[in-house]
PDB file of N, CA and C in Angstrom:
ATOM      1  N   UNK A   1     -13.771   2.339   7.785  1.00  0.00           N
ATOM      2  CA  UNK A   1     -12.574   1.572   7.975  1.00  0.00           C
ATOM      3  C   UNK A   1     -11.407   2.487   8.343  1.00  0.00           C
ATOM      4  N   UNK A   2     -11.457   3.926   7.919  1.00  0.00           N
ATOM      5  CA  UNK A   2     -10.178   4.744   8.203  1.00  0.00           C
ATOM      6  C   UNK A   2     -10.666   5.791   8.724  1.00  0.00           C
ATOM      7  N   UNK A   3     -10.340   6.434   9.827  1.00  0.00           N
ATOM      8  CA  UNK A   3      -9.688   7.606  11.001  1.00  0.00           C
ATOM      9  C   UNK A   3      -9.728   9.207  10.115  1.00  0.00           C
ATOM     10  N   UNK A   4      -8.718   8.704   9.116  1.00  0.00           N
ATOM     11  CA  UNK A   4      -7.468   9.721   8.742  1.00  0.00           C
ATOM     12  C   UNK A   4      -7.684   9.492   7.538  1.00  0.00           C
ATOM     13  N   UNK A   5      -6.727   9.997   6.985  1.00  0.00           N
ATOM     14  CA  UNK A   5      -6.065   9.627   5.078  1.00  0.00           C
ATOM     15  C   UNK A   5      -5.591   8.184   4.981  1.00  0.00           C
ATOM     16  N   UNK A   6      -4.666   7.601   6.262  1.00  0.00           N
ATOM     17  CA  UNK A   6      -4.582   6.447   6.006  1.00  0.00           C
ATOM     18  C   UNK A   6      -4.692   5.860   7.351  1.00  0.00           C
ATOM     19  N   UNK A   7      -5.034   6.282   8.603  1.00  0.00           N
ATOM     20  CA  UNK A   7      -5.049   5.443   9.430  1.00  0.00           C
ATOM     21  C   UNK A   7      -6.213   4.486  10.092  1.00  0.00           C
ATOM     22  N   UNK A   8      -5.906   3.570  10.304  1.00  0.00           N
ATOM     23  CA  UNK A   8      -6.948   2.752  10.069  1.00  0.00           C
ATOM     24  C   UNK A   8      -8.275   3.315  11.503  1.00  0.00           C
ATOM     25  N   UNK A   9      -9.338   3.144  11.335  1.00  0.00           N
ATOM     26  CA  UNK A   9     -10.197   3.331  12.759  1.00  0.00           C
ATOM     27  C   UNK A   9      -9.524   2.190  13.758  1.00  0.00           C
ATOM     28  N   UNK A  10     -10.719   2.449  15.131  1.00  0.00           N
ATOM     29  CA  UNK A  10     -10.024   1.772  16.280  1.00  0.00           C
ATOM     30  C   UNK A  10     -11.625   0.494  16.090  1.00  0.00           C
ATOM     31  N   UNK A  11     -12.446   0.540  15.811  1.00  0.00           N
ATOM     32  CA  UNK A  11     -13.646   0.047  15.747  1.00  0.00           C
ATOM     33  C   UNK A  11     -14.743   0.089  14.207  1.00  0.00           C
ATOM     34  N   UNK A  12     -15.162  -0.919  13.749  1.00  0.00           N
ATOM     35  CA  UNK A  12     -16.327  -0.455  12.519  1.00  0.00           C
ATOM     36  C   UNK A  12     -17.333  -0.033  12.921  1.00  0.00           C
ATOM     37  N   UNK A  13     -17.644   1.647  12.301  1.00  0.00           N
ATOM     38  CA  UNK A  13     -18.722   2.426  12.477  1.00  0.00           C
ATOM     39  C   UNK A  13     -20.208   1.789  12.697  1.00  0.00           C
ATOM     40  N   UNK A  14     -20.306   0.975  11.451  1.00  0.00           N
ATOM     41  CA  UNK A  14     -21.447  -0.242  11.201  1.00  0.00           C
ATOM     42  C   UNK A  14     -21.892  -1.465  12.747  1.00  0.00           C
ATOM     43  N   UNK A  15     -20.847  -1.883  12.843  1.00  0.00           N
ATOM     44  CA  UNK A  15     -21.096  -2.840  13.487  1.00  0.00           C
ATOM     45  C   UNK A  15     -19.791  -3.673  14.587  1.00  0.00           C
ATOM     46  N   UNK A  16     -19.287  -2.358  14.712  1.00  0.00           N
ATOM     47  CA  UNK A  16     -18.342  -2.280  16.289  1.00  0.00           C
ATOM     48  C   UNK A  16     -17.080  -3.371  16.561  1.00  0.00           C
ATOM     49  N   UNK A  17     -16.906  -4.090  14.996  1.00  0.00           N
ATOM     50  CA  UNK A  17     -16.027  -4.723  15.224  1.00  0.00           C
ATOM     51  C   UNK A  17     -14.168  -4.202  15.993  1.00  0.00           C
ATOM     52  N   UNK A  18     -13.984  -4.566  16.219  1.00  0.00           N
ATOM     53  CA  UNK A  18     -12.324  -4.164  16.624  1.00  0.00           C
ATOM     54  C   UNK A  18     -10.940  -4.424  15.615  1.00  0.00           C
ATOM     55  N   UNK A  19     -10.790  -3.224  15.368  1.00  0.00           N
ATOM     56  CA  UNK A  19      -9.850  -3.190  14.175  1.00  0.00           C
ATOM     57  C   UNK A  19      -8.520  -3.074  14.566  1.00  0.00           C
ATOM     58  N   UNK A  20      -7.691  -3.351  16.257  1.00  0.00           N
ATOM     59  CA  UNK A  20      -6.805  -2.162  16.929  1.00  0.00           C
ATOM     60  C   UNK A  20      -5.958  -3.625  16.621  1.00  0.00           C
ATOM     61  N   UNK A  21      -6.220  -4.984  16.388  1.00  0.00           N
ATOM     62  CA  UNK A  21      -5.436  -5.830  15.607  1.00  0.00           C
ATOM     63  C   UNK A  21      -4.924  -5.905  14.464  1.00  0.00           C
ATOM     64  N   UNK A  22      -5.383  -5.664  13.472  1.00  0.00           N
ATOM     65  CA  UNK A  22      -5.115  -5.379  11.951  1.00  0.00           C
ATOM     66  C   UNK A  22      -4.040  -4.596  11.652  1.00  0.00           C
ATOM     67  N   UNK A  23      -2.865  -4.728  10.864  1.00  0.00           N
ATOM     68  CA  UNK A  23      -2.030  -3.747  10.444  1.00  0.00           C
ATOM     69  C   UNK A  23      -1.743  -4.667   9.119  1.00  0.00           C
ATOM     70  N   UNK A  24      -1.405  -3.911   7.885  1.00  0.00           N
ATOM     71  CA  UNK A  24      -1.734  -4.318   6.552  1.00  0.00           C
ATOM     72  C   UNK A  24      -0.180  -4.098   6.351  1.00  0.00           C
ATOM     73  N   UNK A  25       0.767  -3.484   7.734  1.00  0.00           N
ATOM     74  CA  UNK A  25       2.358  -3.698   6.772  1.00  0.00           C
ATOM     75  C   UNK A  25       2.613  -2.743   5.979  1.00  0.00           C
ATOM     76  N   UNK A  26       3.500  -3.147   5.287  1.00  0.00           N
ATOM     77  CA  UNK A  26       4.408  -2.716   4.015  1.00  0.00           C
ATOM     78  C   UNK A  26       3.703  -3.186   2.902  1.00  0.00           C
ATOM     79  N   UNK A  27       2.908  -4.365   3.025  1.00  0.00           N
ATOM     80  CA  UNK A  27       2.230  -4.843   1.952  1.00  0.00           C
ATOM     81  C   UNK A  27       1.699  -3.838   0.859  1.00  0.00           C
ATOM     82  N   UNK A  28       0.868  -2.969   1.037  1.00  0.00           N
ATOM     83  CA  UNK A  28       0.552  -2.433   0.227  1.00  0.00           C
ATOM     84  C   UNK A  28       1.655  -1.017  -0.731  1.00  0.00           C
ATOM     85  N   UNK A  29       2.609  -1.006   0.529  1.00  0.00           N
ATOM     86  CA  UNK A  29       3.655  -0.092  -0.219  1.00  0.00           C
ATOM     87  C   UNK A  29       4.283  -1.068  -1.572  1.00  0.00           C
ATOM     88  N   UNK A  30       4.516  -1.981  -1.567  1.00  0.00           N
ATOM     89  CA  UNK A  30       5.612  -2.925  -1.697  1.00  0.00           C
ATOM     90  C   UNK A  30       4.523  -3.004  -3.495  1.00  0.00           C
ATOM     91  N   UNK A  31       3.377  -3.749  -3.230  1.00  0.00           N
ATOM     92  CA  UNK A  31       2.756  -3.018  -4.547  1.00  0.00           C
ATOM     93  C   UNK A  31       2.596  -2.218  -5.621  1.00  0.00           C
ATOM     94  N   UNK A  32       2.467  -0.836  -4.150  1.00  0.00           N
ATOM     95  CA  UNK A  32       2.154   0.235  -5.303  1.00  0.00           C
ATOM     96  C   UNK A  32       3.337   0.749  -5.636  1.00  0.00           C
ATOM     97  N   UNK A  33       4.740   0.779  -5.481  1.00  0.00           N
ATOM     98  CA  UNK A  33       5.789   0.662  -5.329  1.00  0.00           C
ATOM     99  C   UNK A  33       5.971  -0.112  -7.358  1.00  0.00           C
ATOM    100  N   UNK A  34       6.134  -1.486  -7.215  1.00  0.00           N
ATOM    101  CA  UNK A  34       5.820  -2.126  -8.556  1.00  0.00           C
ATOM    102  C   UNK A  34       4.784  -1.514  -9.223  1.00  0.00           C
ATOM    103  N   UNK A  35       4.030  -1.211  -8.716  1.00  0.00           N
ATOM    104  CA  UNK A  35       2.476  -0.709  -9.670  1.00  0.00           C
ATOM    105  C   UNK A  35       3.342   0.371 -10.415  1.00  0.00           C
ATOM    106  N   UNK A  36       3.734   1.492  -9.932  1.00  0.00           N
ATOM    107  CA  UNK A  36       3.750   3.152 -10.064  1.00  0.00           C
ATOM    108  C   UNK A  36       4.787   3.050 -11.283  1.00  0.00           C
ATOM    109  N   UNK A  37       6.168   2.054 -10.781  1.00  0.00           N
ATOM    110  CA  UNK A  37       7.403   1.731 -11.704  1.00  0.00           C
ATOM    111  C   UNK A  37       7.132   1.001 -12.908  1.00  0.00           C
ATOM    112  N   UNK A  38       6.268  -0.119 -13.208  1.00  0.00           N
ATOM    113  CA  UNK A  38       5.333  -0.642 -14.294  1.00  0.00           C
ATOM    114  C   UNK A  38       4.782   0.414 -15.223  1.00  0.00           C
ATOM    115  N   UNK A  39       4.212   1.624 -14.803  1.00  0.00           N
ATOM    116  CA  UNK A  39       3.581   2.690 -15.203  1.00  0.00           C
ATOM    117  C   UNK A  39       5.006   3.372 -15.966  1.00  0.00           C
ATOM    118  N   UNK A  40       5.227   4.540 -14.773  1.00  0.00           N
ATOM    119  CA  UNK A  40       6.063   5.208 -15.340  1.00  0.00           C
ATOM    120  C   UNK A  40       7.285   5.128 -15.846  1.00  0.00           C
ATOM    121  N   UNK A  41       8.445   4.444 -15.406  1.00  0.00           N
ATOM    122  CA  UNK A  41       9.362   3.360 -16.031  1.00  0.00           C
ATOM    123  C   UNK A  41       9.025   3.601 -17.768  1.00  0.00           C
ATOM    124  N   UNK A  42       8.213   3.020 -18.465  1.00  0.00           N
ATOM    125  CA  UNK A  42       8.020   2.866 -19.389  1.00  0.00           C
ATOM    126  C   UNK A  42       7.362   3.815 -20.313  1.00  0.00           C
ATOM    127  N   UNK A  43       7.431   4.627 -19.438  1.00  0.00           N
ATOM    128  CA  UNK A  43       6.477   6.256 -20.202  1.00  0.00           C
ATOM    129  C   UNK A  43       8.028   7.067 -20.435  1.00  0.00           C
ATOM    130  N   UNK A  44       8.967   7.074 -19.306  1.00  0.00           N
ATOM    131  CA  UNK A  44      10.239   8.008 -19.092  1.00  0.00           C
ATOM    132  C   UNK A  44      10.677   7.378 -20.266  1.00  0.00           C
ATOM    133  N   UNK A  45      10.946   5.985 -20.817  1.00  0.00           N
ATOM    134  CA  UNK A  45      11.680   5.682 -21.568  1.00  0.00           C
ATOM    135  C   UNK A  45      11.558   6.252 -23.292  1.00  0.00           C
ATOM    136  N   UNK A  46      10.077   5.577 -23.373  1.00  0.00           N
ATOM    137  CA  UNK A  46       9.368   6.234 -24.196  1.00  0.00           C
ATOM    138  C   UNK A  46      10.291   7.300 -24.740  1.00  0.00           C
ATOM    139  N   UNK A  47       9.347   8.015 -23.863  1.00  0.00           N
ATOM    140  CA  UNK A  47       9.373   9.497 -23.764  1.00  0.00           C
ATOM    141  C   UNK A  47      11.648  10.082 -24.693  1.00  0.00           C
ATOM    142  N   UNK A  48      12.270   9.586 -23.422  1.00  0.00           N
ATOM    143  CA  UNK A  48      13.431   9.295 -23.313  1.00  0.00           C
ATOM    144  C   UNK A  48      14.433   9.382 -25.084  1.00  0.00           C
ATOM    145  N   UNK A  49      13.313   8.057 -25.642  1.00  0.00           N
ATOM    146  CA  UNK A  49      14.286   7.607 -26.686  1.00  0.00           C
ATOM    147  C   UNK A  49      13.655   8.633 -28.195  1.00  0.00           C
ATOM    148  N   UNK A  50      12.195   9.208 -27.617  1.00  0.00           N
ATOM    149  CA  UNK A  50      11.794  10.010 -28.952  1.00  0.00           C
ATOM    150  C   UNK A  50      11.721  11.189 -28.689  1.00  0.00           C
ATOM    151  N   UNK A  51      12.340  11.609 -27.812  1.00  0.00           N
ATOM    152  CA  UNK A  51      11.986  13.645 -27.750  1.00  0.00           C
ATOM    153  C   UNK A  51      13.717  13.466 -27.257  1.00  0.00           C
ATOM    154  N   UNK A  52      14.232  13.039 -26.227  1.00  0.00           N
ATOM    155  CA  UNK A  52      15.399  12.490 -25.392  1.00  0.00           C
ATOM    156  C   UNK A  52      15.193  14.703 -24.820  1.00  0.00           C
ATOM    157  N   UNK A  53      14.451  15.013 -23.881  1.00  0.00           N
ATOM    158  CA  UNK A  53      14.507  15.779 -23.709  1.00  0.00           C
ATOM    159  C   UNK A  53      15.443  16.056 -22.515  1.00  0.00           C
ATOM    160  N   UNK A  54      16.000  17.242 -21.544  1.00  0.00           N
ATOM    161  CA  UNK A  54      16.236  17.442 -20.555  1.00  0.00           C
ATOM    162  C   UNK A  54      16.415  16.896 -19.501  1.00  0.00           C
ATOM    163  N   UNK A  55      16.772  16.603 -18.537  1.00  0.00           N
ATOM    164  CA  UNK A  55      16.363  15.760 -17.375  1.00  0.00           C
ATOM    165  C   UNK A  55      15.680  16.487 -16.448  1.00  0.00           C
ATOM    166  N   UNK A  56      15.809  18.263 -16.072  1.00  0.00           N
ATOM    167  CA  UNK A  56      14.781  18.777 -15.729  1.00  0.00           C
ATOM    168  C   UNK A  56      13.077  18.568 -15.897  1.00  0.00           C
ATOM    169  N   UNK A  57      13.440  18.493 -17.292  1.00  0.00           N
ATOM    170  CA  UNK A  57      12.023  18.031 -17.990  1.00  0.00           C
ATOM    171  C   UNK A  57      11.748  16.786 -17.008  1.00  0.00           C
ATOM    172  N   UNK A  58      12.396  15.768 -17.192  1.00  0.00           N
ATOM    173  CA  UNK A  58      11.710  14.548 -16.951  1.00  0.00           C
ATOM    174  C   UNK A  58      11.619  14.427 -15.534  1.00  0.00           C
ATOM    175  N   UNK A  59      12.300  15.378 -14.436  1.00  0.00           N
ATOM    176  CA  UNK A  59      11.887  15.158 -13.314  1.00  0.00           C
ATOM    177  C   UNK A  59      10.748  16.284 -13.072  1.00  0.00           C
ATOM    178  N   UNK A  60      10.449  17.218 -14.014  1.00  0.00           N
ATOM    179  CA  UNK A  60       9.182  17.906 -13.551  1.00  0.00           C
ATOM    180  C   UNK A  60       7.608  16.762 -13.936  1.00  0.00           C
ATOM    181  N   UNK A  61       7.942  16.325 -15.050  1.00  0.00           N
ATOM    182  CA  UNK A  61       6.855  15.379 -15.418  1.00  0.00           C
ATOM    183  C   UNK A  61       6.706  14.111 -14.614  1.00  0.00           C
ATOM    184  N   UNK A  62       8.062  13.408 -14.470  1.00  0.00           N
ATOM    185  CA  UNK A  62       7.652  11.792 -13.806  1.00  0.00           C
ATOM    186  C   UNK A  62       7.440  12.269 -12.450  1.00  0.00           C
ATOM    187  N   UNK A  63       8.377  13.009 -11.614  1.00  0.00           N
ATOM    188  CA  UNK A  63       8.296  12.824  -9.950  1.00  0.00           C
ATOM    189  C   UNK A  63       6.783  13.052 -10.056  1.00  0.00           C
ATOM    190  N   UNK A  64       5.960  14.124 -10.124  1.00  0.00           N
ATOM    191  CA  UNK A  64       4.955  14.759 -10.086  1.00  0.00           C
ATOM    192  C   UNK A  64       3.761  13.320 -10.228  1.00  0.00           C
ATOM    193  N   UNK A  65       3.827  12.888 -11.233  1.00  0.00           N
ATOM    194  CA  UNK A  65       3.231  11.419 -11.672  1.00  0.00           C
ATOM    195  C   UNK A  65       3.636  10.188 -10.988  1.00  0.00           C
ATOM    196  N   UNK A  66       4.579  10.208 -10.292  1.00  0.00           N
ATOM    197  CA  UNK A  66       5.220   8.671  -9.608  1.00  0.00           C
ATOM    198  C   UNK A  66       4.116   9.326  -8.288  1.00  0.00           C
ATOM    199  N   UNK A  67       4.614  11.241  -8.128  1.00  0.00           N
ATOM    200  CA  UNK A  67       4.163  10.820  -6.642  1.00  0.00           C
ATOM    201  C   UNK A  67       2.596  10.778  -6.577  1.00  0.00           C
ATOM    202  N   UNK A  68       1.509  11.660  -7.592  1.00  0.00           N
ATOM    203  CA  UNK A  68       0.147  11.075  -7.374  1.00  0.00           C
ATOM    204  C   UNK A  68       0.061   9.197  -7.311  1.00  0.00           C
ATOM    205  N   UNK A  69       0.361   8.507  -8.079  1.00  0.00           N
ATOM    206  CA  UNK A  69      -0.018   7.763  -8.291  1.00  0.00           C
ATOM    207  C   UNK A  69       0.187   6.345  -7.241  1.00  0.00           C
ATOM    208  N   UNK A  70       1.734   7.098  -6.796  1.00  0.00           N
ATOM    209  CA  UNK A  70       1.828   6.484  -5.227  1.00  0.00           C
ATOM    210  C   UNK A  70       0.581   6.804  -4.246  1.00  0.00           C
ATOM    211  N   UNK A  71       0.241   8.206  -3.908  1.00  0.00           N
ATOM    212  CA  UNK A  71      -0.654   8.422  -2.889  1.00  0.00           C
ATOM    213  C   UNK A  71      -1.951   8.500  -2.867  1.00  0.00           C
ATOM    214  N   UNK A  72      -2.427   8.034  -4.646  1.00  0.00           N
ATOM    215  CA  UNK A  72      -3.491   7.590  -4.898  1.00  0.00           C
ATOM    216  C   UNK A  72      -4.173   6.478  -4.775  1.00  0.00           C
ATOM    217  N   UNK A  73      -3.043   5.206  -4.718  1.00  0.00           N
ATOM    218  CA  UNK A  73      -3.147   4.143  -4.694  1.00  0.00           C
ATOM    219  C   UNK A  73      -3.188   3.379  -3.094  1.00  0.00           C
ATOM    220  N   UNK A  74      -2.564   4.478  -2.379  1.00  0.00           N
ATOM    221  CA  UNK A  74      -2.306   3.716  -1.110  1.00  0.00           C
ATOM    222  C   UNK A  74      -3.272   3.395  -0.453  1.00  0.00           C
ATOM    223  N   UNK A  75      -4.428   4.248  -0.425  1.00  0.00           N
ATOM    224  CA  UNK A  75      -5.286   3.989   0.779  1.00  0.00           C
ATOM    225  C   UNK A  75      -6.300   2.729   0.152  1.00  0.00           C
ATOM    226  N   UNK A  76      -6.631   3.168  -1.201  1.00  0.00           N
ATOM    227  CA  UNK A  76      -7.676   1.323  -1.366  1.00  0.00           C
ATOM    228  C   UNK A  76      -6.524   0.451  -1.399  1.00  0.00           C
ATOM    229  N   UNK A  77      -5.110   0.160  -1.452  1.00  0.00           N
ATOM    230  CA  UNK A  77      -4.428  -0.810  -1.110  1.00  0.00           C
ATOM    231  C   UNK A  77      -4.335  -1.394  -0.058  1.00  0.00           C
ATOM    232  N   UNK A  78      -4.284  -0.433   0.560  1.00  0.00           N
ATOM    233  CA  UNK A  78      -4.026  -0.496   2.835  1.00  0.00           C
ATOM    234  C   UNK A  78      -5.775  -1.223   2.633  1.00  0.00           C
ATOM    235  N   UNK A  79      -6.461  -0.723   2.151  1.00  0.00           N
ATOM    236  CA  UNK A  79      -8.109  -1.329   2.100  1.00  0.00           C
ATOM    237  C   UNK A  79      -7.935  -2.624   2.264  1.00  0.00           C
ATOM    238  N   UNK A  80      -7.810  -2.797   1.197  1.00  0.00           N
ATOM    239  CA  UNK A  80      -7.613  -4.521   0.417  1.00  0.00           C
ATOM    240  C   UNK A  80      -6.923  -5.147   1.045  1.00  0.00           C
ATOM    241  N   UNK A  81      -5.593  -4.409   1.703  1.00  0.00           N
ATOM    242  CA  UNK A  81      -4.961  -5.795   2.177  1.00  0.00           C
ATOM    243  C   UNK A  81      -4.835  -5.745   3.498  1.00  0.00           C
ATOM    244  N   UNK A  82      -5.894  -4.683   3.842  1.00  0.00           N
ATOM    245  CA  UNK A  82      -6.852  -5.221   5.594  1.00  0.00           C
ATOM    246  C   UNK A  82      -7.829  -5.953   5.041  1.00  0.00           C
ATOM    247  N   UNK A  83      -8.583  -5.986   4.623  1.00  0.00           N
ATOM    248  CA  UNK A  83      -9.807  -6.578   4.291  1.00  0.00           C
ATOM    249  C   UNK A  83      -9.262  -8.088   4.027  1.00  0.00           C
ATOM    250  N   UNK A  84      -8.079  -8.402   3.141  1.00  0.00           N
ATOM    251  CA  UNK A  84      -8.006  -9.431   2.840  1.00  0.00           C
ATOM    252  C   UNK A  84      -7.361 -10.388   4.451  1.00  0.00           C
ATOM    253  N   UNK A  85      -6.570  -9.665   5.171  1.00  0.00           N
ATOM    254  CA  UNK A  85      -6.393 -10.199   6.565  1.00  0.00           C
ATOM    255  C   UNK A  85      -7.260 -10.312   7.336  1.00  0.00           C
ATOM    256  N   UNK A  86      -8.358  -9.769   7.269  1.00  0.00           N
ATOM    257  CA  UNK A  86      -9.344 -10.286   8.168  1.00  0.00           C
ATOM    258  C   UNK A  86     -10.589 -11.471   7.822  1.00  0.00           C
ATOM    259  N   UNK A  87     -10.107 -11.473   6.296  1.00  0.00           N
ATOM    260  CA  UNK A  87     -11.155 -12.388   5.710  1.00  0.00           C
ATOM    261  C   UNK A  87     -10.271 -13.743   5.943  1.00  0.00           C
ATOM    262  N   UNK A  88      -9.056 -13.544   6.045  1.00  0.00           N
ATOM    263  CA  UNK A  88      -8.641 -15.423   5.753  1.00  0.00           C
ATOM    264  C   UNK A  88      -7.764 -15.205   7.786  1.00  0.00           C
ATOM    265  N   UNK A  89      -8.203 -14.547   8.749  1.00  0.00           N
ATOM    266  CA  UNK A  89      -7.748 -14.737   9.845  1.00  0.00           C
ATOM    267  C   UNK A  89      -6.305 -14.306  10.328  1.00  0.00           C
ATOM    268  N   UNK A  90      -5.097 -13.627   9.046  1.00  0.00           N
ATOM    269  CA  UNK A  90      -4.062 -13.442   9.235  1.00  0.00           C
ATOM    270  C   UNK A  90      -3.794 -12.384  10.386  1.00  0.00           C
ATOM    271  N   UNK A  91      -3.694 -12.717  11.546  1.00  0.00           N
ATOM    272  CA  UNK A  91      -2.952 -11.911  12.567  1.00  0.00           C
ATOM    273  C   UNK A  91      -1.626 -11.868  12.758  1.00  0.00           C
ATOM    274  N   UNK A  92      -1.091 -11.164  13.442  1.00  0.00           N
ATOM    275  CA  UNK A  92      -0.044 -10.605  13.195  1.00  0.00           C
ATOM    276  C   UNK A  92       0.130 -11.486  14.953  1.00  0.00           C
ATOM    277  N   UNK A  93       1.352 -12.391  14.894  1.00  0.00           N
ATOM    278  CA  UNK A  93       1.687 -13.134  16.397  1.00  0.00           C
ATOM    279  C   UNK A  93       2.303 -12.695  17.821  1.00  0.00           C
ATOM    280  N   UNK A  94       1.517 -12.431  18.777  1.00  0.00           N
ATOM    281  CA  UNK A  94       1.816 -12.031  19.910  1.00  0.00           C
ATOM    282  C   UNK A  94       2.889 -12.642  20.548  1.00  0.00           C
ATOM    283  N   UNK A  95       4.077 -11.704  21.135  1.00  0.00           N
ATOM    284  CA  UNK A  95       4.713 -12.509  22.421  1.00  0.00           C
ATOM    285  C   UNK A  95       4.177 -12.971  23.552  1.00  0.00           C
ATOM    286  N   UNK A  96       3.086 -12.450  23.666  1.00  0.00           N
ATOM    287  CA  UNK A  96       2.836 -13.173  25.348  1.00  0.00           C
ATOM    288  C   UNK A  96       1.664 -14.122  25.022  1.00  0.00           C
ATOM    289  N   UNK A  97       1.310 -14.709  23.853  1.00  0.00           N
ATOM    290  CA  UNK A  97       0.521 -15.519  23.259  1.00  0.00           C
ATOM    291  C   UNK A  97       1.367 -17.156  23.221  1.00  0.00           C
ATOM    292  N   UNK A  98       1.154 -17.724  23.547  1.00  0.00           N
ATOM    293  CA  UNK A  98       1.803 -19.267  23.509  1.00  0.00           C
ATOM    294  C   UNK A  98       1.965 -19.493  21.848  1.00  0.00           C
ATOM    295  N   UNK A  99       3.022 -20.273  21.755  1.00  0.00           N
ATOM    296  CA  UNK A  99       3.445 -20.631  20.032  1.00  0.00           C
ATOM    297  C   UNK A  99       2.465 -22.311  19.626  1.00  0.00           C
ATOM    298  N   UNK A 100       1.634 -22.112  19.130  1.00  0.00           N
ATOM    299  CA  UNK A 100       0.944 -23.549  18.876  1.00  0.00           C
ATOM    300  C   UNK A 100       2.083 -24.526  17.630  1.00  0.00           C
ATOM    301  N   UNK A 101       3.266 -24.191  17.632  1.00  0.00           N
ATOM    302  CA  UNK A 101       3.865 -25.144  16.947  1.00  0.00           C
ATOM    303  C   UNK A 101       3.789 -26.509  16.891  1.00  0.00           C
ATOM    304  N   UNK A 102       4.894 -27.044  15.749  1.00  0.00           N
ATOM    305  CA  UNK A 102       4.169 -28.890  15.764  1.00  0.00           C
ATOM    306  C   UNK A 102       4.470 -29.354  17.027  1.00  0.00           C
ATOM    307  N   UNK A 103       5.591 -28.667  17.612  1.00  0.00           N
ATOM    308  CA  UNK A 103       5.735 -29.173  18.781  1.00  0.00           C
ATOM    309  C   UNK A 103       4.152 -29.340  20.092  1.00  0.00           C
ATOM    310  N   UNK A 104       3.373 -28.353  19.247  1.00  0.00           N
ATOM    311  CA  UNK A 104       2.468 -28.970  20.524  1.00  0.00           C
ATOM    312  C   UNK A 104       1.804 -27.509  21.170  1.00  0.00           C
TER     313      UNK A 104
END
Protein backbone atom coordinates (compact mmCIF):
# COMPACT_ATOMS: atom_id res chain seq x y z
CA UNK A 1 0.00 0.00 0.00
CA UNK A 2 3.02 2.51 0.65
CA UNK A 3 6.10 3.73 -1.65
CA UNK A 4 7.85 5.46 1.26
CA UNK A 5 7.32 5.99 5.12
CA UNK A 6 4.16 7.52 4.21
CA UNK A 7 3.51 7.81 0.68
CA UNK A 8 1.02 6.00 -0.65
CA UNK A 9 2.05 3.47 -3.92
CA UNK A 10 0.83 4.38 -7.46
CA UNK A 11 -0.71 0.67 -7.93
CA UNK A 12 -1.35 -2.70 -5.46
CA UNK A 13 1.66 -4.92 -5.64
CA UNK A 14 -0.94 -7.97 -5.29
CA UNK A 15 -3.32 -7.21 -7.71
CA UNK A 16 -2.67 -3.87 -9.75
CA UNK A 17 -5.35 -1.96 -8.47
CA UNK A 18 -4.89 1.98 -8.94
CA UNK A 19 -4.31 3.87 -5.91
CA UNK A 20 -3.22 7.50 -7.79
CA UNK A 21 -7.07 8.39 -6.60
CA UNK A 22 -6.99 7.89 -2.94
CA UNK A 23 -5.71 10.61 -0.62
CA UNK A 24 -6.67 9.99 3.16
CA UNK A 25 -6.28 14.05 3.92
CA UNK A 26 -5.70 15.45 7.16
CA UNK A 27 -7.87 12.78 8.44
CA UNK A 28 -5.54 10.85 10.00
CA UNK A 29 -3.45 13.86 11.37
CA UNK A 30 -6.53 15.32 12.94
CA UNK A 31 -6.71 11.88 15.05
CA UNK A 32 -3.51 11.25 16.00
CA UNK A 33 -3.32 14.80 16.88
CA UNK A 34 -6.40 13.99 19.71
CA UNK A 35 -4.89 10.54 20.20
CA UNK A 36 -1.17 11.84 21.28
CA UNK A 37 -2.96 14.96 23.53
CA UNK A 38 -5.44 12.27 25.33
CA UNK A 39 -2.11 10.49 26.17
CA UNK A 40 0.23 12.97 27.13
CA UNK A 41 -1.88 15.95 28.33
CA UNK A 42 -2.61 13.86 31.23
CA UNK A 43 0.78 12.31 32.04
CA UNK A 44 2.39 16.29 31.99
CA UNK A 45 -0.25 17.04 34.46
CA UNK A 46 0.20 14.21 36.55
CA UNK A 47 3.48 14.44 36.48
CA UNK A 48 3.07 18.49 36.93
CA UNK A 49 1.02 18.48 40.21
CA UNK A 50 3.34 15.64 42.11
CA UNK A 51 7.06 16.24 41.37
CA UNK A 52 5.92 20.05 39.72
CA UNK A 53 9.40 19.70 38.24
CA UNK A 54 11.25 22.16 35.75
CA UNK A 55 9.87 22.94 32.52
CA UNK A 56 13.13 21.90 30.89
CA UNK A 57 12.34 18.67 32.39
CA UNK A 58 9.00 18.47 30.94
CA UNK A 59 9.94 19.49 27.52
CA UNK A 60 12.82 16.91 27.44
CA UNK A 61 10.27 14.12 28.47
CA UNK A 62 6.81 15.12 26.70
CA UNK A 63 8.17 16.67 23.21
CA UNK A 64 10.29 13.46 22.81
CA UNK A 65 6.92 11.29 23.61
CA UNK A 66 4.27 13.59 21.75
CA UNK A 67 6.75 13.32 18.88
CA UNK A 68 7.18 9.26 18.72
CA UNK A 69 3.82 8.76 19.22
CA UNK A 70 2.72 11.20 16.52
CA UNK A 71 5.03 9.39 13.91
CA UNK A 72 4.19 6.14 15.14
CA UNK A 73 0.76 6.39 14.65
CA UNK A 74 0.62 8.01 11.32
CA UNK A 75 1.26 5.55 8.85
CA UNK A 76 -1.44 2.63 10.11
CA UNK A 77 -3.74 5.76 10.36
CA UNK A 78 -3.08 7.06 6.66
CA UNK A 79 -3.72 2.89 6.38
CA UNK A 80 -7.08 2.87 7.78
CA UNK A 81 -8.35 5.80 6.52
CA UNK A 82 -7.33 4.76 2.85
CA UNK A 83 -8.62 1.53 3.31
CA UNK A 84 -11.71 2.84 4.82
CA UNK A 85 -12.22 5.23 1.48
CA UNK A 86 -11.96 2.72 -0.74
CA UNK A 87 -14.17 0.31 1.02
CA UNK A 88 -17.34 2.65 1.21
CA UNK A 89 -16.33 4.48 -2.48
CA UNK A 90 -15.33 7.98 -0.93
CA UNK A 91 -13.56 9.87 -3.75
CA UNK A 92 -12.38 12.90 -3.57
CA UNK A 93 -14.70 15.21 -6.56
CA UNK A 94 -13.28 16.18 -9.82
CA UNK A 95 -13.69 19.55 -11.66
CA UNK A 96 -13.96 18.37 -14.99
CA UNK A 97 -16.34 15.55 -13.73
CA UNK A 98 -20.12 16.70 -14.09
CA UNK A 99 -21.91 17.45 -10.50
CA UNK A 100 -24.76 14.64 -10.24
CA UNK A 101 -26.72 16.98 -7.90
CA UNK A 102 -30.57 16.86 -7.08
CA UNK A 103 -30.66 19.06 -9.69
CA UNK A 104 -30.09 16.29 -12.08
Amino acid sequence: MFSGFLKYADACEACGLDFSSEDAGDGPAVFIILIAGFIVVPLALVLELAAAPPLWLHALIWLPLATALCVGLLRPFRGVMFTLQWHHSAREARLDEPDDGPEG
